[in-house]
PDB file of N, CA and C in Angstrom:
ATOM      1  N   UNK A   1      -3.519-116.187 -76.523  1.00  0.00           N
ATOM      2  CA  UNK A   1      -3.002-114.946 -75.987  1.00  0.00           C
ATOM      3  C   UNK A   1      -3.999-114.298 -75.013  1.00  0.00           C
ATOM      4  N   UNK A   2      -5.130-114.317 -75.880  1.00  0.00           N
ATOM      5  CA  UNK A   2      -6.132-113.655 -74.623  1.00  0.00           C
ATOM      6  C   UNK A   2      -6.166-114.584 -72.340  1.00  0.00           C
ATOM      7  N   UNK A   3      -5.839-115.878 -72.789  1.00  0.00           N
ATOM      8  CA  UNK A   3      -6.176-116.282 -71.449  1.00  0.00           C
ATOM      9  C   UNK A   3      -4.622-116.106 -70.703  1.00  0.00           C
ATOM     10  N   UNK A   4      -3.791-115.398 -71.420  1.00  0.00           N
ATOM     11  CA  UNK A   4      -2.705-114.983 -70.683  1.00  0.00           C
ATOM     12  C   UNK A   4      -3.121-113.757 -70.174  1.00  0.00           C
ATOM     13  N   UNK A   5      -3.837-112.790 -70.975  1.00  0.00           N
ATOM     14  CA  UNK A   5      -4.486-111.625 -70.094  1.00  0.00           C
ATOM     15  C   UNK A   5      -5.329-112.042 -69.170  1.00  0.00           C
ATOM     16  N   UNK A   6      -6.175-112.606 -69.486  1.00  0.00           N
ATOM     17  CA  UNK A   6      -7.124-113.169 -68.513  1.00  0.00           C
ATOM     18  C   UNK A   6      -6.668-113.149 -67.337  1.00  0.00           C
ATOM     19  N   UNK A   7      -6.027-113.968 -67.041  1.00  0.00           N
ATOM     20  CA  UNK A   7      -4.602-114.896 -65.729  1.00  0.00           C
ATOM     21  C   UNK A   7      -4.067-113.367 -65.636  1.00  0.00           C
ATOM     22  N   UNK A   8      -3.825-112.707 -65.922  1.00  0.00           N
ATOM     23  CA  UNK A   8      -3.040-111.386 -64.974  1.00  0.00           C
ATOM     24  C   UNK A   8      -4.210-110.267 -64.786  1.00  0.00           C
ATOM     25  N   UNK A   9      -5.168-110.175 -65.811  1.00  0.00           N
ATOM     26  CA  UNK A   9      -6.554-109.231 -64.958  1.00  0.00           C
ATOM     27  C   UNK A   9      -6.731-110.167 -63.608  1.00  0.00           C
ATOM     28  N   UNK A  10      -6.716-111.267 -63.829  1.00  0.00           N
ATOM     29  CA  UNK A  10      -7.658-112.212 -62.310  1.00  0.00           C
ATOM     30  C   UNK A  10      -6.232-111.621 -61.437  1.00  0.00           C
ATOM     31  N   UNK A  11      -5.448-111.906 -61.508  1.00  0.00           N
ATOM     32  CA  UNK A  11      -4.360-111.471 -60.673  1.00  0.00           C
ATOM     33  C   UNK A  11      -4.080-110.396 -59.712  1.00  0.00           C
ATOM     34  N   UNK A  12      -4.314-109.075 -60.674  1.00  0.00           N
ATOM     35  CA  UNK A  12      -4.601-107.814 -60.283  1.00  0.00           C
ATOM     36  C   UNK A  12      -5.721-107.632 -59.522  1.00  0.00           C
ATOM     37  N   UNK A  13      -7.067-108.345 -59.741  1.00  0.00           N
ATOM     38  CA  UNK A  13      -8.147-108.229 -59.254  1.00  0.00           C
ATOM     39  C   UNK A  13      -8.666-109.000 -58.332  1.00  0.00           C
ATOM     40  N   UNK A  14      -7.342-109.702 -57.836  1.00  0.00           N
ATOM     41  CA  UNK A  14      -7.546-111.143 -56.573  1.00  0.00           C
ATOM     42  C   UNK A  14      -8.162-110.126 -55.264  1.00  0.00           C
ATOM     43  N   UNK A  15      -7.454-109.266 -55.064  1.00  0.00           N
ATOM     44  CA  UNK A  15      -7.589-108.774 -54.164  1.00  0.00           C
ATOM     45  C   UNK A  15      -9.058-108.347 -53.518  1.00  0.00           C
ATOM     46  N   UNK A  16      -9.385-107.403 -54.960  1.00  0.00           N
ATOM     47  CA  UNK A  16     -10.759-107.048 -54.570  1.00  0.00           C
ATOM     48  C   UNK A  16     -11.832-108.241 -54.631  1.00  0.00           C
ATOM     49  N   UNK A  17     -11.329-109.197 -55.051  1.00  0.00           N
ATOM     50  CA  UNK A  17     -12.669-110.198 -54.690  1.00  0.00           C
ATOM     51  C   UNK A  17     -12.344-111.481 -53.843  1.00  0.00           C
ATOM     52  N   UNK A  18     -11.424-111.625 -53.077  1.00  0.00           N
ATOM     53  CA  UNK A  18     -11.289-112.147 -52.080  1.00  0.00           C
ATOM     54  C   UNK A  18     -11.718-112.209 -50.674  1.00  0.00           C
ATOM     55  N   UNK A  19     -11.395-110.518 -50.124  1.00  0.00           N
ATOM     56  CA  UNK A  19     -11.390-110.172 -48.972  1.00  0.00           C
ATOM     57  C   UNK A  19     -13.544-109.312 -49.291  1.00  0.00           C
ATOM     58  N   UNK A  20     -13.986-109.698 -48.244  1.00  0.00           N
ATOM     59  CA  UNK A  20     -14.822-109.203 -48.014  1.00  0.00           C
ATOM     60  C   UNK A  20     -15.167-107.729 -47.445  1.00  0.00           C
ATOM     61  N   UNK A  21     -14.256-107.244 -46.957  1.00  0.00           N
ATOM     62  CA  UNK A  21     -14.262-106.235 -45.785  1.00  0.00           C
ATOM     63  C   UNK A  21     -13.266-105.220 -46.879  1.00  0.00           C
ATOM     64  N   UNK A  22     -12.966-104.963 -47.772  1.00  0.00           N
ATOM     65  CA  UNK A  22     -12.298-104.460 -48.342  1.00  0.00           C
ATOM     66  C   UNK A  22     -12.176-102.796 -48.204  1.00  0.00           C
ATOM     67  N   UNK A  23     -12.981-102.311 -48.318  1.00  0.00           N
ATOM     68  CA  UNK A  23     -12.873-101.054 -47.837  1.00  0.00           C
ATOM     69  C   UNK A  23     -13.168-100.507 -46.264  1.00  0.00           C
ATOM     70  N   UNK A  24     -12.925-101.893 -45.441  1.00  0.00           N
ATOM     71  CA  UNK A  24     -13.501-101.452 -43.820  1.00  0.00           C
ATOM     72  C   UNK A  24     -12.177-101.441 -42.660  1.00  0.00           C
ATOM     73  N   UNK A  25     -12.101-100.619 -42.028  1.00  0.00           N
ATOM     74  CA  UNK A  25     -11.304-100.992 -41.243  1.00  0.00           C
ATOM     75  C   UNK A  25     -11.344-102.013 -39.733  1.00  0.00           C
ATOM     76  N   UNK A  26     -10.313-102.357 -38.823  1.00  0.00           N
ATOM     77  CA  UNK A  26     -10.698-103.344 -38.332  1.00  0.00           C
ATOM     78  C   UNK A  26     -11.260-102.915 -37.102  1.00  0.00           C
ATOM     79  N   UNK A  27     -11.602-101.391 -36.723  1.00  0.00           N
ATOM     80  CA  UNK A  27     -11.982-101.261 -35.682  1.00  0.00           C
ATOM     81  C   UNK A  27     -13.423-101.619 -35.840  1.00  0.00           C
ATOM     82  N   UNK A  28     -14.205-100.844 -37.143  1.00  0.00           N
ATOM     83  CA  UNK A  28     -15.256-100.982 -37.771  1.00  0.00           C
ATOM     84  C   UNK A  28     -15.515-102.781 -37.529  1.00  0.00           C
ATOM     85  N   UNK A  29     -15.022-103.436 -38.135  1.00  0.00           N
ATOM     86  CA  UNK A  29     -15.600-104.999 -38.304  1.00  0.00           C
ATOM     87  C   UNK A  29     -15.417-105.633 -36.684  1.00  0.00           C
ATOM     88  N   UNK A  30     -14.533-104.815 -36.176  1.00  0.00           N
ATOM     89  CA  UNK A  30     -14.457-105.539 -34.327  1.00  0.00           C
ATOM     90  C   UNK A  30     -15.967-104.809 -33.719  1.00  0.00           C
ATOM     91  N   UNK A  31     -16.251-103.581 -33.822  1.00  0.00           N
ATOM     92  CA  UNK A  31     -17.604-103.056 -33.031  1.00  0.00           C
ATOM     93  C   UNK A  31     -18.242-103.746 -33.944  1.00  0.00           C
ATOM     94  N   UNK A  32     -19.062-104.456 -34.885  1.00  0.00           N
ATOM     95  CA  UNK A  32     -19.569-105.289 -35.574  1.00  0.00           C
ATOM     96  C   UNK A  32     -20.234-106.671 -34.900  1.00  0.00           C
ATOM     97  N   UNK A  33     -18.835-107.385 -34.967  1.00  0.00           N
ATOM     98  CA  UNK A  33     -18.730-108.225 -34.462  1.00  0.00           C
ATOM     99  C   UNK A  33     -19.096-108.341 -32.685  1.00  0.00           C
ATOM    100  N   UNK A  34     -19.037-107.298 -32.198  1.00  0.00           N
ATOM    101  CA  UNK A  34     -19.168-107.253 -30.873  1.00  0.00           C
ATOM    102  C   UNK A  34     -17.493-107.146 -29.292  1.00  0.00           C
ATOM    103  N   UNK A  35     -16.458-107.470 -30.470  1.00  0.00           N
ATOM    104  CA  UNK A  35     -15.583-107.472 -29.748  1.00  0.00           C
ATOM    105  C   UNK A  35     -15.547-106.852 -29.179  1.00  0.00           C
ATOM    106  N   UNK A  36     -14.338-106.128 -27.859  1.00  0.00           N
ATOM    107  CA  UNK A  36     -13.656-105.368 -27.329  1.00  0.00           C
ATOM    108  C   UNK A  36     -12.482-104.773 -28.091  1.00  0.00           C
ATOM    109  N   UNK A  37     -12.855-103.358 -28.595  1.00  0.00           N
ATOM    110  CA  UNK A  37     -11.439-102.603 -28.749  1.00  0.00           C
ATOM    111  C   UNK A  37     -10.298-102.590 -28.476  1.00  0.00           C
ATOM    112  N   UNK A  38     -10.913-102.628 -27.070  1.00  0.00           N
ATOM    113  CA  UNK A  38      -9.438-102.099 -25.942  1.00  0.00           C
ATOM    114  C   UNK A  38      -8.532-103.332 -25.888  1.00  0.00           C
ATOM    115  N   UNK A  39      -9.260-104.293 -25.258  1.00  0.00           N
ATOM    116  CA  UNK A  39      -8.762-105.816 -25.356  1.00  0.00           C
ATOM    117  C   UNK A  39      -8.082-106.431 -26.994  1.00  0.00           C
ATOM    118  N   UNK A  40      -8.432-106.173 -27.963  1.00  0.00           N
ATOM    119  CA  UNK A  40      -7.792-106.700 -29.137  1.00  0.00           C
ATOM    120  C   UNK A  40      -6.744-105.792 -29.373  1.00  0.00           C
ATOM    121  N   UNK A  41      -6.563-104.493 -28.767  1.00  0.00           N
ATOM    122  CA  UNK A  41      -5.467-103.351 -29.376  1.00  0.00           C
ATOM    123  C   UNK A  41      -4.444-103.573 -28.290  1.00  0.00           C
ATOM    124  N   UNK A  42      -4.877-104.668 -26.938  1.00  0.00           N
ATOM    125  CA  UNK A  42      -3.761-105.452 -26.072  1.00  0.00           C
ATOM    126  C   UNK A  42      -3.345-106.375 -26.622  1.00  0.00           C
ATOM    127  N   UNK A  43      -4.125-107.212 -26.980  1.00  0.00           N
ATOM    128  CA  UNK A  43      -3.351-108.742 -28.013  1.00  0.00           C
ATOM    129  C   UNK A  43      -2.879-108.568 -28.734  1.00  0.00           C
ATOM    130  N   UNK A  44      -2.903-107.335 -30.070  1.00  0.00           N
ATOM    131  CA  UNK A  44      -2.002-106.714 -30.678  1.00  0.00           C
ATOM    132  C   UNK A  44      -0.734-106.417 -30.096  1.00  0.00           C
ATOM    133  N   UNK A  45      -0.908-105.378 -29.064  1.00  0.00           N
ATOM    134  CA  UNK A  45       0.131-104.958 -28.857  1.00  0.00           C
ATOM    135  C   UNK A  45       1.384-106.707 -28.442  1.00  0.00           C
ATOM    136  N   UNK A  46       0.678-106.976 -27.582  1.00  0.00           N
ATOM    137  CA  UNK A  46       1.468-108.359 -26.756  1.00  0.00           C
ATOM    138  C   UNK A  46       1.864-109.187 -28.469  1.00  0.00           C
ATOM    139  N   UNK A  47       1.490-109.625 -28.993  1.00  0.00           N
ATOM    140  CA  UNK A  47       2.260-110.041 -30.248  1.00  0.00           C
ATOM    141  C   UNK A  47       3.448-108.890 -30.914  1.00  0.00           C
ATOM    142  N   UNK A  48       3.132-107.908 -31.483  1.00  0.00           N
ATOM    143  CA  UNK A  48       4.120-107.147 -31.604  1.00  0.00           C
ATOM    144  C   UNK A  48       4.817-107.236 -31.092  1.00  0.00           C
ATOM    145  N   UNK A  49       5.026-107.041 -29.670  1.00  0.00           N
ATOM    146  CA  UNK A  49       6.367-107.287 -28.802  1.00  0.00           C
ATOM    147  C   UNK A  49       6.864-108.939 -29.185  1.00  0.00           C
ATOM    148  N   UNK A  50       6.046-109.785 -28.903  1.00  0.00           N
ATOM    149  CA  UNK A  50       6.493-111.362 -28.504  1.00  0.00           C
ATOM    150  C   UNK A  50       7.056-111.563 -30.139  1.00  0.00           C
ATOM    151  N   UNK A  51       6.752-111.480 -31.275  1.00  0.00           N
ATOM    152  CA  UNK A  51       6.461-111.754 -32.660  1.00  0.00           C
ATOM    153  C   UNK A  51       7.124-110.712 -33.945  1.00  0.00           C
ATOM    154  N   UNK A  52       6.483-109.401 -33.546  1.00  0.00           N
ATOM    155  CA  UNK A  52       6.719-108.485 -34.528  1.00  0.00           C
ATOM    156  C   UNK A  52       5.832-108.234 -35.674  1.00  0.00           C
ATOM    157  N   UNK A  53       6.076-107.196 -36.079  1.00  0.00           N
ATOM    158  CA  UNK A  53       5.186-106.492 -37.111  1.00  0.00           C
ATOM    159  C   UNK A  53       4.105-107.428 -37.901  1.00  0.00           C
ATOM    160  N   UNK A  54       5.198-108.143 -38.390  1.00  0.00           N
ATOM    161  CA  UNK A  54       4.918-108.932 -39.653  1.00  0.00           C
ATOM    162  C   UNK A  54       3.642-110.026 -39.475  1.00  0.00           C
ATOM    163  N   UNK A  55       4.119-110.544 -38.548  1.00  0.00           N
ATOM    164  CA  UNK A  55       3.234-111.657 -37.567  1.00  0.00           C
ATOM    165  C   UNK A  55       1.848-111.177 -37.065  1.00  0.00           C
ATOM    166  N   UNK A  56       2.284-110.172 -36.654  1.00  0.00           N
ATOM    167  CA  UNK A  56       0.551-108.863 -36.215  1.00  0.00           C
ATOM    168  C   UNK A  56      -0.224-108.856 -37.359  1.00  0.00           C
ATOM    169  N   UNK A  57       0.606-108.393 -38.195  1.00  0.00           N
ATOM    170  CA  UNK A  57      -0.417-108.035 -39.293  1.00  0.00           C
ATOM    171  C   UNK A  57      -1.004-109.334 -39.906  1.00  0.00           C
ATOM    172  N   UNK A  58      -0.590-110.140 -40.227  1.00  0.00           N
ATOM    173  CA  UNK A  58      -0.482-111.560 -40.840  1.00  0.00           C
ATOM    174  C   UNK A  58      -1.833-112.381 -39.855  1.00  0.00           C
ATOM    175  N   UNK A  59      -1.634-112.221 -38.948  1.00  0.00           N
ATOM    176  CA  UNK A  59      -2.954-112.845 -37.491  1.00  0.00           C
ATOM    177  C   UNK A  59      -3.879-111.843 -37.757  1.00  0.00           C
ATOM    178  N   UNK A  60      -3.928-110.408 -38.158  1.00  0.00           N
ATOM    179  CA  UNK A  60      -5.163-109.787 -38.131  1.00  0.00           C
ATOM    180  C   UNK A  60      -5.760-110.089 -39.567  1.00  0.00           C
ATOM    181  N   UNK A  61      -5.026-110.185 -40.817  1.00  0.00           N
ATOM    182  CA  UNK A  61      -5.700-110.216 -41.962  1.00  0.00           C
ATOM    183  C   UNK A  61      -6.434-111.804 -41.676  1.00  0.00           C
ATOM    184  N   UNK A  62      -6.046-112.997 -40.950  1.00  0.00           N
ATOM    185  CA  UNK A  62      -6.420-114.059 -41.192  1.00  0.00           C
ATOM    186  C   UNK A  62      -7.881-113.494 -39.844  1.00  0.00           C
ATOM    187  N   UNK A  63      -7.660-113.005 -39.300  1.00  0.00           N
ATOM    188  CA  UNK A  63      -9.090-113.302 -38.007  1.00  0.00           C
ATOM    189  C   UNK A  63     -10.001-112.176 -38.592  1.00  0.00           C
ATOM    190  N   UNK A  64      -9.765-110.763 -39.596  1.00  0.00           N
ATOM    191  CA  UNK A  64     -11.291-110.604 -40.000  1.00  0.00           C
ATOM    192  C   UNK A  64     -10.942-110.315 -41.219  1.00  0.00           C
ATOM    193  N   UNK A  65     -10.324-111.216 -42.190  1.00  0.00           N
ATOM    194  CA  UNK A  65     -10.213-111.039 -43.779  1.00  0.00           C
ATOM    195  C   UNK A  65     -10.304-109.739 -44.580  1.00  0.00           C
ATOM    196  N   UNK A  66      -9.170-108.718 -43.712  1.00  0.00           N
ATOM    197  CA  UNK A  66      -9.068-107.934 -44.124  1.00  0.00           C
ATOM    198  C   UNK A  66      -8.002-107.318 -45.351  1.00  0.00           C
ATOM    199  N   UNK A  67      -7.705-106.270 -45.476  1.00  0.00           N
ATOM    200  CA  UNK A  67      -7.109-106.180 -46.771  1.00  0.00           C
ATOM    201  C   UNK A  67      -5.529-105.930 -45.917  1.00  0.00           C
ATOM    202  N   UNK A  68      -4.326-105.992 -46.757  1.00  0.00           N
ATOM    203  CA  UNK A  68      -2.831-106.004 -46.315  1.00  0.00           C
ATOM    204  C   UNK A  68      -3.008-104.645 -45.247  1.00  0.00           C
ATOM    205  N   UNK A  69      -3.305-103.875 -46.632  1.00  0.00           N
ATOM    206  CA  UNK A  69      -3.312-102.200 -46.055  1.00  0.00           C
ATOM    207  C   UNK A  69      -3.906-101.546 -44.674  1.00  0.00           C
ATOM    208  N   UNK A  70      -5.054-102.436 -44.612  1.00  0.00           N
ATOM    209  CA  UNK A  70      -5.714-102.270 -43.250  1.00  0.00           C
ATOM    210  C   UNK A  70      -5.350-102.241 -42.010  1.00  0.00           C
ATOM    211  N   UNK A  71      -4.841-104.168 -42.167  1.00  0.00           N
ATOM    212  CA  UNK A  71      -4.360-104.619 -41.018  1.00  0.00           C
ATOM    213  C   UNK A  71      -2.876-103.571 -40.753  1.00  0.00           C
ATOM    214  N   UNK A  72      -1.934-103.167 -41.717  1.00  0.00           N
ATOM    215  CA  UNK A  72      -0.903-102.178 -41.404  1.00  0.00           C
ATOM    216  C   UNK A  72      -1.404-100.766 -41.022  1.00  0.00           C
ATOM    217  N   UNK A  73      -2.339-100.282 -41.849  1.00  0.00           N
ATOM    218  CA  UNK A  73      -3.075 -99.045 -40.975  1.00  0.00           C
ATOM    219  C   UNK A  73      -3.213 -99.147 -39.438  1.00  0.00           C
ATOM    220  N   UNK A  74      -3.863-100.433 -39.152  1.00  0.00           N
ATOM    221  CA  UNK A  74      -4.675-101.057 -37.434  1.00  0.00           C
ATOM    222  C   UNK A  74      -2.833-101.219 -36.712  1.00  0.00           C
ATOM    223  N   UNK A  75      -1.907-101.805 -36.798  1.00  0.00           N
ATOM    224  CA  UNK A  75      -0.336-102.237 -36.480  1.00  0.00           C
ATOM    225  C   UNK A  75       0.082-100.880 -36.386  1.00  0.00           C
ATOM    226  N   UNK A  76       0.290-100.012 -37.423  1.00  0.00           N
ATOM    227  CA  UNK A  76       0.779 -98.454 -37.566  1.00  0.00           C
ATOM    228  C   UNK A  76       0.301 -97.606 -36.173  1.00  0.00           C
ATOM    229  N   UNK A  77      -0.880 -97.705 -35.989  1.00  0.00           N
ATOM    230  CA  UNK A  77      -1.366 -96.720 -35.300  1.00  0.00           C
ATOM    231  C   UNK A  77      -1.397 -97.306 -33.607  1.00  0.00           C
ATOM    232  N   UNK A  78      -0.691 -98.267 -33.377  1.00  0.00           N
ATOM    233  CA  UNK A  78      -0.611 -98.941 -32.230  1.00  0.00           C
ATOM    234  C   UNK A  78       0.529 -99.057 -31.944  1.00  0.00           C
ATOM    235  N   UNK A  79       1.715 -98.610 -32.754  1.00  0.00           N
ATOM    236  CA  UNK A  79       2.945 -97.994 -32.288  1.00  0.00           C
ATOM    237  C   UNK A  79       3.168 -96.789 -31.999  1.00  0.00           C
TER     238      UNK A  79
END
């Protein structure tokens, strides 16, 4: 019984130990990194249009392993 709890604490807690950047947002980890703002909040935008929401967000959590919430915070505020 206990490693059935086990298996749903790890579950609940995938999150926070997956993503590295967990409490950062992606403007934060782009000046970091050295990117361009302006230029990634264009490639954003140009997917949104070509793709949609879903797809935006989905390409930003995979390029700086961020959390769901983030990358929709970073998508949100660029509409």
């Amino acid at each position: 019984m206990m490693s059935i709890f086990k298996h749903v604490l790890e579950f609940f807690n995938a999150e926070k130990t997956v993503y590295s950047h967990r409490n950062r947002t992606i403007e934060m980890i782009a000046s970091e990194k050295g990117i361009d703002i302006n230029s990634l909040k264009q490639e954003t935008k140009a997917i949104l249009v070509s793709e949609g929401n879903v797809e935006a967000v989905i390409k930003l959590r995979k390029r700086f392993n961020v959390t769901l919430a983030a990358a929709w915070i970073f998508v949100d505020k660029l509409e």
